[in-house]
PDB file of N, CA and C in Angstrom:
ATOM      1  N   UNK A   1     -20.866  -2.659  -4.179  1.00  0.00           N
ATOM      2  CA  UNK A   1     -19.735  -1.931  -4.695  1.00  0.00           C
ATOM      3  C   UNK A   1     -18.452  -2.684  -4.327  1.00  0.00           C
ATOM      4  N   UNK A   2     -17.616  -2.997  -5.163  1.00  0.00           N
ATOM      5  CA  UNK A   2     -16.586  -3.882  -5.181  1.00  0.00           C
ATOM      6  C   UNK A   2     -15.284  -2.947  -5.052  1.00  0.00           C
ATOM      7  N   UNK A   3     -14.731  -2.986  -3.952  1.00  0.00           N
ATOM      8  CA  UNK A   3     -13.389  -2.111  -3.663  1.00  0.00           C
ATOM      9  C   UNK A   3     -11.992  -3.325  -3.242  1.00  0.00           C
ATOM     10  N   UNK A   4     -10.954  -2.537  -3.647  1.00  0.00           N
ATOM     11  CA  UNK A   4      -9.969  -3.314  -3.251  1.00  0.00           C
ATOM     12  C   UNK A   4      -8.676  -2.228  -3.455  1.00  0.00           C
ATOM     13  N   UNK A   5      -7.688  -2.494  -2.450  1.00  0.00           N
ATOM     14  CA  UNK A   5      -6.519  -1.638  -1.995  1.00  0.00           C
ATOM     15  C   UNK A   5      -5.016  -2.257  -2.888  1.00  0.00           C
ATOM     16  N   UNK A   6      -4.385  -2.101  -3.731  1.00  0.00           N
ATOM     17  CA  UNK A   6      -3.425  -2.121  -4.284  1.00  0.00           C
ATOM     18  C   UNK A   6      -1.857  -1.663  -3.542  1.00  0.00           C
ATOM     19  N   UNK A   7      -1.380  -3.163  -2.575  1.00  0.00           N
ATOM     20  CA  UNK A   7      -0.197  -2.267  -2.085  1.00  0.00           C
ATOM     21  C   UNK A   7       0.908  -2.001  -3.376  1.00  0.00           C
ATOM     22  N   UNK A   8       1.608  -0.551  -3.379  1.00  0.00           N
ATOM     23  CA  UNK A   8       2.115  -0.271  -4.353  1.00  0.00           C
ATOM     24  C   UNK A   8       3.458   0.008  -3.656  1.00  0.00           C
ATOM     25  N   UNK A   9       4.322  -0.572  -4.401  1.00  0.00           N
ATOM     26  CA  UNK A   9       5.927  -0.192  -4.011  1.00  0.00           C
ATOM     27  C   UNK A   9       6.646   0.354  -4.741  1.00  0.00           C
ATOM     28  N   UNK A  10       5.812   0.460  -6.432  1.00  0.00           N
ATOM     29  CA  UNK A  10       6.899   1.348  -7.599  1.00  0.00           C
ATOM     30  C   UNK A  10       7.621   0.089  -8.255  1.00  0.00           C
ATOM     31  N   UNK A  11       7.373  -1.327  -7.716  1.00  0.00           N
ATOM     32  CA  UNK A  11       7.976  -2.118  -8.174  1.00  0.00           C
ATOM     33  C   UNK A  11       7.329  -2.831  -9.647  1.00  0.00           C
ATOM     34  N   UNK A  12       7.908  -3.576 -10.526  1.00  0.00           N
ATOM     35  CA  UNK A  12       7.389  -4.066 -11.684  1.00  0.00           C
ATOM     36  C   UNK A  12       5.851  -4.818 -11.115  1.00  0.00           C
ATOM     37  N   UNK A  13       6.155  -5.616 -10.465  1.00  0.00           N
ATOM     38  CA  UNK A  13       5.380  -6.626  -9.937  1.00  0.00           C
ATOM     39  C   UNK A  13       3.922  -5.754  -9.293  1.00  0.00           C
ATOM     40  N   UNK A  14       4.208  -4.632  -8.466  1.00  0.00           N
ATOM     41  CA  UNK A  14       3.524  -4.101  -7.682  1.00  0.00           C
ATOM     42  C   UNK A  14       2.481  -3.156  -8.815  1.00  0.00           C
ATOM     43  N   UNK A  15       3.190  -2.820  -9.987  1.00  0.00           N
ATOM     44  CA  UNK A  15       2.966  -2.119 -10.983  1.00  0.00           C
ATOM     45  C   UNK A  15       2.235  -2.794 -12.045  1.00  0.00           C
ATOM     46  N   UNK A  16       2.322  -4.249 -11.756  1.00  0.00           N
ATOM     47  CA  UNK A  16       1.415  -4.830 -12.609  1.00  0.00           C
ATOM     48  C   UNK A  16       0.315  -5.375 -12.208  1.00  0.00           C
ATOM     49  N   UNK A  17       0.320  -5.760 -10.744  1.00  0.00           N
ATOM     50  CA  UNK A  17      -1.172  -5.926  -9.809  1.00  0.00           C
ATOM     51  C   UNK A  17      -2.105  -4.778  -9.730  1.00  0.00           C
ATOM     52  N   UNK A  18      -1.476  -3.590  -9.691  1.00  0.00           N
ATOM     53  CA  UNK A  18      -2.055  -2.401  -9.540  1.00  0.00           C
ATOM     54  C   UNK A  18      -2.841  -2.212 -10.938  1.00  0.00           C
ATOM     55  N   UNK A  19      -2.059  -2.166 -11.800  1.00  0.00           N
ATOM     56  CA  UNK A  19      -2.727  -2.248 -13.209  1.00  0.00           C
ATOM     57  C   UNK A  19      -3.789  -2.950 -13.703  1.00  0.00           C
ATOM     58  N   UNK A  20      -3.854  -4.196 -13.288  1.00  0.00           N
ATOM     59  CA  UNK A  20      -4.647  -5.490 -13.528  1.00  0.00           C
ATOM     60  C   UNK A  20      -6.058  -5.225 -12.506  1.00  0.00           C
ATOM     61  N   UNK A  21      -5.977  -4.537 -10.818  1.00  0.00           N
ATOM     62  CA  UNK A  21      -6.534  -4.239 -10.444  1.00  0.00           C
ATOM     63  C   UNK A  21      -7.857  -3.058 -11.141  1.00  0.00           C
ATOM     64  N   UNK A  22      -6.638  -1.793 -11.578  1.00  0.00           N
ATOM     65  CA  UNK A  22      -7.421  -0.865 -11.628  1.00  0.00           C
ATOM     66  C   UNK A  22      -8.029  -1.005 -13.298  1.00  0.00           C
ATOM     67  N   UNK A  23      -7.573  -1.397 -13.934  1.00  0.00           N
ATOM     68  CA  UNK A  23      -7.731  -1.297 -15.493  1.00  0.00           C
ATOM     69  C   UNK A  23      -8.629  -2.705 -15.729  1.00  0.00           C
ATOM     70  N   UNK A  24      -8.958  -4.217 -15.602  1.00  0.00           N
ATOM     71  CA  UNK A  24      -8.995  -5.189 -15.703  1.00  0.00           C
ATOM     72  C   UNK A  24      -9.798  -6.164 -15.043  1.00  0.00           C
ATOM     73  N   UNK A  25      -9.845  -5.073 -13.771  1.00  0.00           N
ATOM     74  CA  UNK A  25     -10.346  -6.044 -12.252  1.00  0.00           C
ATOM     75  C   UNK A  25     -12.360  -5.493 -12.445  1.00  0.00           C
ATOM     76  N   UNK A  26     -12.896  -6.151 -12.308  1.00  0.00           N
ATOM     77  CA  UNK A  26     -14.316  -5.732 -12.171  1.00  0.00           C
ATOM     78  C   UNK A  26     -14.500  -4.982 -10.396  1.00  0.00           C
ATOM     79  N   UNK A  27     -13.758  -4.315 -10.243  1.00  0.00           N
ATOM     80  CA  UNK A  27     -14.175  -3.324  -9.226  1.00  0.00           C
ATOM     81  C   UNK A  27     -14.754  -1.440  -9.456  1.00  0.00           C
ATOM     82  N   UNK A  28     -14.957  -1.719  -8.720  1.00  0.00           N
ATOM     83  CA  UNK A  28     -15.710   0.236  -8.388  1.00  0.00           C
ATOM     84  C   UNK A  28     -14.913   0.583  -8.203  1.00  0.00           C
ATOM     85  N   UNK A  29     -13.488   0.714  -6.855  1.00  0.00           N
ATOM     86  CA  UNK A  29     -12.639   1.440  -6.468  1.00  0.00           C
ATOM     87  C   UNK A  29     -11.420   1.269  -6.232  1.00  0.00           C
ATOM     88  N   UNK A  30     -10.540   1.122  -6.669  1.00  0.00           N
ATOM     89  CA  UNK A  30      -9.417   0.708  -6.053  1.00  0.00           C
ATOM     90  C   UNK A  30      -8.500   1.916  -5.439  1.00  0.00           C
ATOM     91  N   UNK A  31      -7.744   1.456  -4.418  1.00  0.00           N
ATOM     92  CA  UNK A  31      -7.339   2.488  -3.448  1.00  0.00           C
ATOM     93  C   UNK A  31      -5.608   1.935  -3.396  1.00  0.00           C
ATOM     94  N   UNK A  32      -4.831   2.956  -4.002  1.00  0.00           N
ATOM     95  CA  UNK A  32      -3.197   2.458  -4.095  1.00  0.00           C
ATOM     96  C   UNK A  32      -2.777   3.077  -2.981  1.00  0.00           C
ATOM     97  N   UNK A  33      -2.248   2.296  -2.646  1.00  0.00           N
ATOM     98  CA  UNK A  33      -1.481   2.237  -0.740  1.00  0.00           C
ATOM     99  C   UNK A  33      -0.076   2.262  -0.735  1.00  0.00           C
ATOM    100  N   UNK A  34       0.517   2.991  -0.192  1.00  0.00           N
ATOM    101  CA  UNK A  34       1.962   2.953  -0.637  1.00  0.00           C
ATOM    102  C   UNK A  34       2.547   2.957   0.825  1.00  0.00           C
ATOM    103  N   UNK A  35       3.597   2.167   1.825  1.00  0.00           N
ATOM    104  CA  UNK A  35       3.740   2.053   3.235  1.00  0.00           C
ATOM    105  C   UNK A  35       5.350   2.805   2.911  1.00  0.00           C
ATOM    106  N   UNK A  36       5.057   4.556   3.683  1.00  0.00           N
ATOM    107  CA  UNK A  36       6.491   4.808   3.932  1.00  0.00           C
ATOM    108  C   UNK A  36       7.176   4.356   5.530  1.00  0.00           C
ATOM    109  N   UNK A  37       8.889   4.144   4.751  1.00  0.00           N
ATOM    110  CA  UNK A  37       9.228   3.934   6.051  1.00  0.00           C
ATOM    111  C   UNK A  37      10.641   4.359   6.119  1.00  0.00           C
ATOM    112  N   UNK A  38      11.301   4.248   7.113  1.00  0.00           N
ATOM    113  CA  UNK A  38      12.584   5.191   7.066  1.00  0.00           C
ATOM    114  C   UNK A  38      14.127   4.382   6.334  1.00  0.00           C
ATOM    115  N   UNK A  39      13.340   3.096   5.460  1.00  0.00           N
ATOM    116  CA  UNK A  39      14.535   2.743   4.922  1.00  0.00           C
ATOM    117  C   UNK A  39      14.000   3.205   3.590  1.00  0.00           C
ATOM    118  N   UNK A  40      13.268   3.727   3.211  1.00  0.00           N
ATOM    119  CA  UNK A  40      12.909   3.805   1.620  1.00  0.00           C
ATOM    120  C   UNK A  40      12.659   5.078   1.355  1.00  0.00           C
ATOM    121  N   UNK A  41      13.548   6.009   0.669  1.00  0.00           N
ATOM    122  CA  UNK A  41      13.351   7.587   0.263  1.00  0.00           C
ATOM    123  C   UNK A  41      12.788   7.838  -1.050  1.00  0.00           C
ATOM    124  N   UNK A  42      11.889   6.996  -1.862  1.00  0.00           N
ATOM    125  CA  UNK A  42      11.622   7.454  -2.924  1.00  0.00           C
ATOM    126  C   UNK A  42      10.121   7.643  -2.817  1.00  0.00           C
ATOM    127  N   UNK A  43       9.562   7.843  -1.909  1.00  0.00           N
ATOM    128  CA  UNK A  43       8.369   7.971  -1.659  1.00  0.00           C
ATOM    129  C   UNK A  43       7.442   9.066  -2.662  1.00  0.00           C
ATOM    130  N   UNK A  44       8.349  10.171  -2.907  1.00  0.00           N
ATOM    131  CA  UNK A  44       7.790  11.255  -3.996  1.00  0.00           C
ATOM    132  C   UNK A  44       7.715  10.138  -5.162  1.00  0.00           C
ATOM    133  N   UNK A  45       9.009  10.066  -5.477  1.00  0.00           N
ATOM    134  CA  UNK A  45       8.900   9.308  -7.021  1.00  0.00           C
ATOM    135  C   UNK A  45       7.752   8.074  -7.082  1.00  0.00           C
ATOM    136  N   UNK A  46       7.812   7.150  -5.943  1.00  0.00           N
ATOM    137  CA  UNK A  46       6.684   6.213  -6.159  1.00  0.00           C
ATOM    138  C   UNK A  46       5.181   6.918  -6.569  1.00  0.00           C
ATOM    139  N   UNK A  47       5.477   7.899  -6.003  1.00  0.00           N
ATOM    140  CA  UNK A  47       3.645   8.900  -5.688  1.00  0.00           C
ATOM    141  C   UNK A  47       3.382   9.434  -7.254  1.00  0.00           C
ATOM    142  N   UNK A  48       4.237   9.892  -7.489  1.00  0.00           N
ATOM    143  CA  UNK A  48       4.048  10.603  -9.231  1.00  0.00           C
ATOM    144  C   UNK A  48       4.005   9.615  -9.865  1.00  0.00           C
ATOM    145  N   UNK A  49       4.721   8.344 -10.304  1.00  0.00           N
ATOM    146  CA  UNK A  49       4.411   7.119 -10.804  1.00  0.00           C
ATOM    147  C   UNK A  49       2.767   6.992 -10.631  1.00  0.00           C
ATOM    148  N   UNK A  50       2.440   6.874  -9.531  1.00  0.00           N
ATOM    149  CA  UNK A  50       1.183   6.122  -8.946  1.00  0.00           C
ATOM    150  C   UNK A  50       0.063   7.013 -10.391  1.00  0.00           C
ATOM    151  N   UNK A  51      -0.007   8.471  -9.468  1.00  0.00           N
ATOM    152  CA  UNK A  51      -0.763   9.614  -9.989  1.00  0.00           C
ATOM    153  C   UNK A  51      -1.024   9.405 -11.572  1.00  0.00           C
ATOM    154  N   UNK A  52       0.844   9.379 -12.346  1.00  0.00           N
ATOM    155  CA  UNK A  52       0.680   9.307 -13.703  1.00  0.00           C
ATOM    156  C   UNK A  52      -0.296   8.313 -14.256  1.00  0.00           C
ATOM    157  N   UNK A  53       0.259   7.445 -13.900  1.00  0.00           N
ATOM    158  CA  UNK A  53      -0.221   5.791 -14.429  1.00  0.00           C
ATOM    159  C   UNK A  53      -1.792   5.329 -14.158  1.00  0.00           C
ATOM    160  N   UNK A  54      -2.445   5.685 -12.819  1.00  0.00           N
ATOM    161  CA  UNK A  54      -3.208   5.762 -13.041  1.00  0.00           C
ATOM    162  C   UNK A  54      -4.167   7.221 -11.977  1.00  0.00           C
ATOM    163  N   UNK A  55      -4.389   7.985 -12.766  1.00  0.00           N
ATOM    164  CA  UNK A  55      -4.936   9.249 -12.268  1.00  0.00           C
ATOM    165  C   UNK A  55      -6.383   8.690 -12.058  1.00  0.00           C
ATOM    166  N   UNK A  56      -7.288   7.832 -12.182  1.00  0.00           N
ATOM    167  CA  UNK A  56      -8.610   7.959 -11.144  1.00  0.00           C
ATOM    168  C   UNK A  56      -8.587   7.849 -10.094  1.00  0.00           C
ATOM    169  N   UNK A  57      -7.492   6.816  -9.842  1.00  0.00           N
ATOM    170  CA  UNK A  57      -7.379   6.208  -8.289  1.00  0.00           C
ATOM    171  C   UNK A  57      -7.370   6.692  -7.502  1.00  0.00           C
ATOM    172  N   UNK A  58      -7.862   6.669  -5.977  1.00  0.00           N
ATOM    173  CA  UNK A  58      -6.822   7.187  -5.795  1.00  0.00           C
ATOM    174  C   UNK A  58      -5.822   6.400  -4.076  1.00  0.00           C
ATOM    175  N   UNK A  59      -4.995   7.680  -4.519  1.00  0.00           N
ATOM    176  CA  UNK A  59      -3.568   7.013  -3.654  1.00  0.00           C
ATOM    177  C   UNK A  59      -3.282   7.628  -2.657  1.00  0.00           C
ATOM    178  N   UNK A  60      -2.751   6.463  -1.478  1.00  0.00           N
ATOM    179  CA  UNK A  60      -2.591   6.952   0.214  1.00  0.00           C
ATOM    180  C   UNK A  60      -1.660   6.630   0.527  1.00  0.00           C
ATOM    181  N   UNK A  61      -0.786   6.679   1.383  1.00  0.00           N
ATOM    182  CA  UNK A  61       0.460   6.497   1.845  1.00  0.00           C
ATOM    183  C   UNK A  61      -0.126   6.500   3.564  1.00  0.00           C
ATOM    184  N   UNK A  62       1.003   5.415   3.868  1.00  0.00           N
ATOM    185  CA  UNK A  62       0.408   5.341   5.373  1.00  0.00           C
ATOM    186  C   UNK A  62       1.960   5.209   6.136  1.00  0.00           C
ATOM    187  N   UNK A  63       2.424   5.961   6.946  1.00  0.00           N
ATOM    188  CA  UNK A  63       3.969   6.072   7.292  1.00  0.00           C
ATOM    189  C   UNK A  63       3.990   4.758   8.330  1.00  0.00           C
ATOM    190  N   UNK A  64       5.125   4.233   8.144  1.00  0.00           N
ATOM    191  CA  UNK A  64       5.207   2.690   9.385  1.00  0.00           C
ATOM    192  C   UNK A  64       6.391   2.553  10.058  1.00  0.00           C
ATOM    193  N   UNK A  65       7.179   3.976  10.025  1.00  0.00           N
ATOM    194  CA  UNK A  65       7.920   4.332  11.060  1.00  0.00           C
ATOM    195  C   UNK A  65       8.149   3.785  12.335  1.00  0.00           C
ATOM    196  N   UNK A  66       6.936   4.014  13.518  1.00  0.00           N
ATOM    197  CA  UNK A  66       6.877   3.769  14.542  1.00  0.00           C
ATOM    198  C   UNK A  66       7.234   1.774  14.405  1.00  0.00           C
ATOM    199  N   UNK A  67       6.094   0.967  13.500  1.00  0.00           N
ATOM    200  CA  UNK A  67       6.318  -0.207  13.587  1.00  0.00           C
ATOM    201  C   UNK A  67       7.584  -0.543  13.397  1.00  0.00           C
ATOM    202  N   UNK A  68       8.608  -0.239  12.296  1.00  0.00           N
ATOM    203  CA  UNK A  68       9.702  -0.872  12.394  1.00  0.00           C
ATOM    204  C   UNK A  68      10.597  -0.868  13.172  1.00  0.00           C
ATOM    205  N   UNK A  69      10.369  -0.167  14.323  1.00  0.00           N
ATOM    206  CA  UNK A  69      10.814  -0.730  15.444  1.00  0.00           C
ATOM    207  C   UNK A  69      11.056  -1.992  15.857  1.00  0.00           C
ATOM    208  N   UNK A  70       9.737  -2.668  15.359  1.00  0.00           N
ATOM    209  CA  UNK A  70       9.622  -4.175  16.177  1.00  0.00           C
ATOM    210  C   UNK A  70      10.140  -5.259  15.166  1.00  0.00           C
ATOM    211  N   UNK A  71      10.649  -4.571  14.216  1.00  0.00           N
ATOM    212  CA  UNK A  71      11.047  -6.133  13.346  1.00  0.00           C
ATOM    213  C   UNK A  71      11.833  -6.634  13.782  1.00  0.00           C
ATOM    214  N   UNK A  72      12.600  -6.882  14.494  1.00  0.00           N
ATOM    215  CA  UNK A  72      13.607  -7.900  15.338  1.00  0.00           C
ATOM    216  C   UNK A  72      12.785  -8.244  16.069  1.00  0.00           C
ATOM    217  N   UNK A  73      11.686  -7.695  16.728  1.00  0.00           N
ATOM    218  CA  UNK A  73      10.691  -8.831  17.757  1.00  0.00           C
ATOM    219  C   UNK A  73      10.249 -10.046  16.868  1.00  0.00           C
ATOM    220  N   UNK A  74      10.134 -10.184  15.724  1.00  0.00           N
ATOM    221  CA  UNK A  74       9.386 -11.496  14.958  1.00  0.00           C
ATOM    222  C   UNK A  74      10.417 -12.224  15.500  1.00  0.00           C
ATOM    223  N   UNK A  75      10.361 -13.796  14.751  1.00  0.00           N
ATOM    224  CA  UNK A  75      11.299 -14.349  14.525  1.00  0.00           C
ATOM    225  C   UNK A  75      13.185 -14.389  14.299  1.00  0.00           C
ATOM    226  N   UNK A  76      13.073 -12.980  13.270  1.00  0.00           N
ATOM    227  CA  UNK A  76      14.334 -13.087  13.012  1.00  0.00           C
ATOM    228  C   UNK A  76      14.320 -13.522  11.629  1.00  0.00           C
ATOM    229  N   UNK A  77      13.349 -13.915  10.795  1.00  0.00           N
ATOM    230  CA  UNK A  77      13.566 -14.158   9.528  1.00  0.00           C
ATOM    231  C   UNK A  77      13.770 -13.000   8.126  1.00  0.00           C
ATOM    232  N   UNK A  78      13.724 -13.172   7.156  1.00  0.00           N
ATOM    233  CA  UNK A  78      13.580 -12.224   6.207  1.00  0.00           C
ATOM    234  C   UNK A  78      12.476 -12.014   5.915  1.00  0.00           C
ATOM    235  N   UNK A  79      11.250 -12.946   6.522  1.00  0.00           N
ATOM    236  CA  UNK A  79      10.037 -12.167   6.158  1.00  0.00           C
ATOM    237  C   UNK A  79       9.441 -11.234   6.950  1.00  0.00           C
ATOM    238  N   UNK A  80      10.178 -10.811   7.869  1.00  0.00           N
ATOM    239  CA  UNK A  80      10.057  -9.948   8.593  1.00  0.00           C
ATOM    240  C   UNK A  80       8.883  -8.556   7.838  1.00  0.00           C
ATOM    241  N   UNK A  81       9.558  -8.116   7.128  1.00  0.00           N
ATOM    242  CA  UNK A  81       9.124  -7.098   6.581  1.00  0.00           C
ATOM    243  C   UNK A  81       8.570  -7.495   5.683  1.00  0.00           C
ATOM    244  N   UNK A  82       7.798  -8.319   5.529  1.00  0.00           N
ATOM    245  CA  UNK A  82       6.590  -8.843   4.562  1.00  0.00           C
ATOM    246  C   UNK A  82       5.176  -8.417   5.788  1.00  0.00           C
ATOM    247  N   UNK A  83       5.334  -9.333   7.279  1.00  0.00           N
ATOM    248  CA  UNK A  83       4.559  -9.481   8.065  1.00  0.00           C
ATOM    249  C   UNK A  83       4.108  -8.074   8.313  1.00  0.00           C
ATOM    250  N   UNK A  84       5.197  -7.222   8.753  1.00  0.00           N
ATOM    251  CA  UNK A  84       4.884  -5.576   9.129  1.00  0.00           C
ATOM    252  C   UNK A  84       4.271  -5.438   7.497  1.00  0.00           C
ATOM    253  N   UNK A  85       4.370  -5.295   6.508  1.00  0.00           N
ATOM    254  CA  UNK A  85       3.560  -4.699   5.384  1.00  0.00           C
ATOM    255  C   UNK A  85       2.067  -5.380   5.715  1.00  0.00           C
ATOM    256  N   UNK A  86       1.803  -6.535   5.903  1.00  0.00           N
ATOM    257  CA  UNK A  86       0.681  -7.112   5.820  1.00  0.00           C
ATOM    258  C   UNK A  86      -0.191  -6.309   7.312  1.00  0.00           C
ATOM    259  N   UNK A  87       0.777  -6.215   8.434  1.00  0.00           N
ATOM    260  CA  UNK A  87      -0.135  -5.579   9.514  1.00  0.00           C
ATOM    261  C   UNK A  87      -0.444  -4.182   9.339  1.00  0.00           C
ATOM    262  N   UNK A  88       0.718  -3.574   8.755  1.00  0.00           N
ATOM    263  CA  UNK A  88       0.295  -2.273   8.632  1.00  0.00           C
ATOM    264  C   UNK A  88      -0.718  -1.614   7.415  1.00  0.00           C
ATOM    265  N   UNK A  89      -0.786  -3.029   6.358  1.00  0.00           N
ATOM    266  CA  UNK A  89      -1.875  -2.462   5.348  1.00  0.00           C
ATOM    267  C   UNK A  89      -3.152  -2.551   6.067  1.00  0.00           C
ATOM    268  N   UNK A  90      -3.147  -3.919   6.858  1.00  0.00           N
ATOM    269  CA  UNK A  90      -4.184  -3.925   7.482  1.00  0.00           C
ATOM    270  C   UNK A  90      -4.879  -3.185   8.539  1.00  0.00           C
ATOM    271  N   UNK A  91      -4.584  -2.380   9.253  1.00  0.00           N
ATOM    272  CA  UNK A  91      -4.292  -1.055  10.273  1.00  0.00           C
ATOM    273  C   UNK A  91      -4.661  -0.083   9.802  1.00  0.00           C
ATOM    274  N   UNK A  92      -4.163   0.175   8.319  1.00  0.00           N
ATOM    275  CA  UNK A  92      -4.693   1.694   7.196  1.00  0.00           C
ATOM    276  C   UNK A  92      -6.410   1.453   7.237  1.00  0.00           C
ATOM    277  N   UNK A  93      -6.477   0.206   6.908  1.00  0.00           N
ATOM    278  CA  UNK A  93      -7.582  -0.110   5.868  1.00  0.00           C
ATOM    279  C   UNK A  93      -9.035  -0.508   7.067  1.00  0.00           C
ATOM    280  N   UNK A  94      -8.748  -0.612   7.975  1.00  0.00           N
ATOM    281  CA  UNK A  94      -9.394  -0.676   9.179  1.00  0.00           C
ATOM    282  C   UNK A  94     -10.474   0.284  10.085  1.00  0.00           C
ATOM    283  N   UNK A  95      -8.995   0.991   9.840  1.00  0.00           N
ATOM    284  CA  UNK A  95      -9.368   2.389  10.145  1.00  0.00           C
ATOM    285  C   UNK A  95     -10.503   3.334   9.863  1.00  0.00           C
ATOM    286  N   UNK A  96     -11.300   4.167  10.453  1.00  0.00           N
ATOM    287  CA  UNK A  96     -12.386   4.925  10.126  1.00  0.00           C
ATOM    288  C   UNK A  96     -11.644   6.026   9.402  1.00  0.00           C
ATOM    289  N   UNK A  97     -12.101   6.048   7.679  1.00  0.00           N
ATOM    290  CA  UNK A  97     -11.624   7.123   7.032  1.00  0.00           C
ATOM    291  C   UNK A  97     -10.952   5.607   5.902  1.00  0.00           C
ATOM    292  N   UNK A  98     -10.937   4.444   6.523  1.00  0.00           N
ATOM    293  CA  UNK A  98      -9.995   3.866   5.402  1.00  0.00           C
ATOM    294  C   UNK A  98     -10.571   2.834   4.218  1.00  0.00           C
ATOM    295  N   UNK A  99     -10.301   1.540   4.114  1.00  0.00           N
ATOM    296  CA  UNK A  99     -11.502   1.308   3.248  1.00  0.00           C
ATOM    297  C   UNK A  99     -12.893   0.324   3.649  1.00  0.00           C
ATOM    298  N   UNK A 100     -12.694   0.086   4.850  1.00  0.00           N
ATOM    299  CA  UNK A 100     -13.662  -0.844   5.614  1.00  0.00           C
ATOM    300  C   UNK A 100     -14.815   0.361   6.485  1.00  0.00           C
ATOM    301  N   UNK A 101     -14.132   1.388   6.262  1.00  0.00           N
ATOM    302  CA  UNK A 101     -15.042   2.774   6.720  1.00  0.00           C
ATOM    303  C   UNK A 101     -14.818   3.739   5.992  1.00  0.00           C
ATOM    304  N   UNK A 102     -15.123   3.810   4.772  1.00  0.00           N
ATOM    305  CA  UNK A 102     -15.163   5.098   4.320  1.00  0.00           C
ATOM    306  C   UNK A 102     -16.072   6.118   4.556  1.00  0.00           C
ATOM    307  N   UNK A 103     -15.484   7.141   4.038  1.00  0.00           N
ATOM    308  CA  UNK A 103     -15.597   8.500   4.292  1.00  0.00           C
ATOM    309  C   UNK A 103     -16.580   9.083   3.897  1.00  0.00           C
TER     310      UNK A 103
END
């Protein structure tokens, strides 16, 4: 069974991986991941997007609050908040209940 996690931001780009994933991709499951955090308030609107567009999927939100704390511990670069998305998708998906252990 072929699964794969779609991080989704509501963005064009994010909106067209997701698409290509779920519509295109030869998988069983895809799982849209959406990382809230306390600089980004559209978290409803991303979620109804998600739902509309594609209703089999389905979609999780994983809050990363606590981590952004540490983005000034990296480097100091702008990819800062690339690295925290990549640890914290990875952390969801890890997890018992997530997609390396499902339920």
């Amino acid at each position: 069974m072929a699964e794969a996690v779609s991080l989704y931001s509501g963005s064009l780009a994010s909106s067209v991986s997701t698409e290509l994933a779920v519509n295109y991709g030869d998988l069983d499951r895809v799982v849209i991941l959406t990382l809230r955090s306390p600089f980004f308030d559209g978290f409803e609107q991303v979620k109804k997007i998600a739902e509309g567009l594609w209703p089999d999927s389905r979609f999780r939100s994983k809050s990363i609050k606590k981590e952004t704390d540490r983005i000034g511990a990296f480097d100091g670069s702008s990819e800062n908040g690339a690295v925290l998305t990549v640890i914290s998708a990875r952390k969801y998906y890890s997890r018992p209940g997530g997609i390396l252990f499902p339920r």
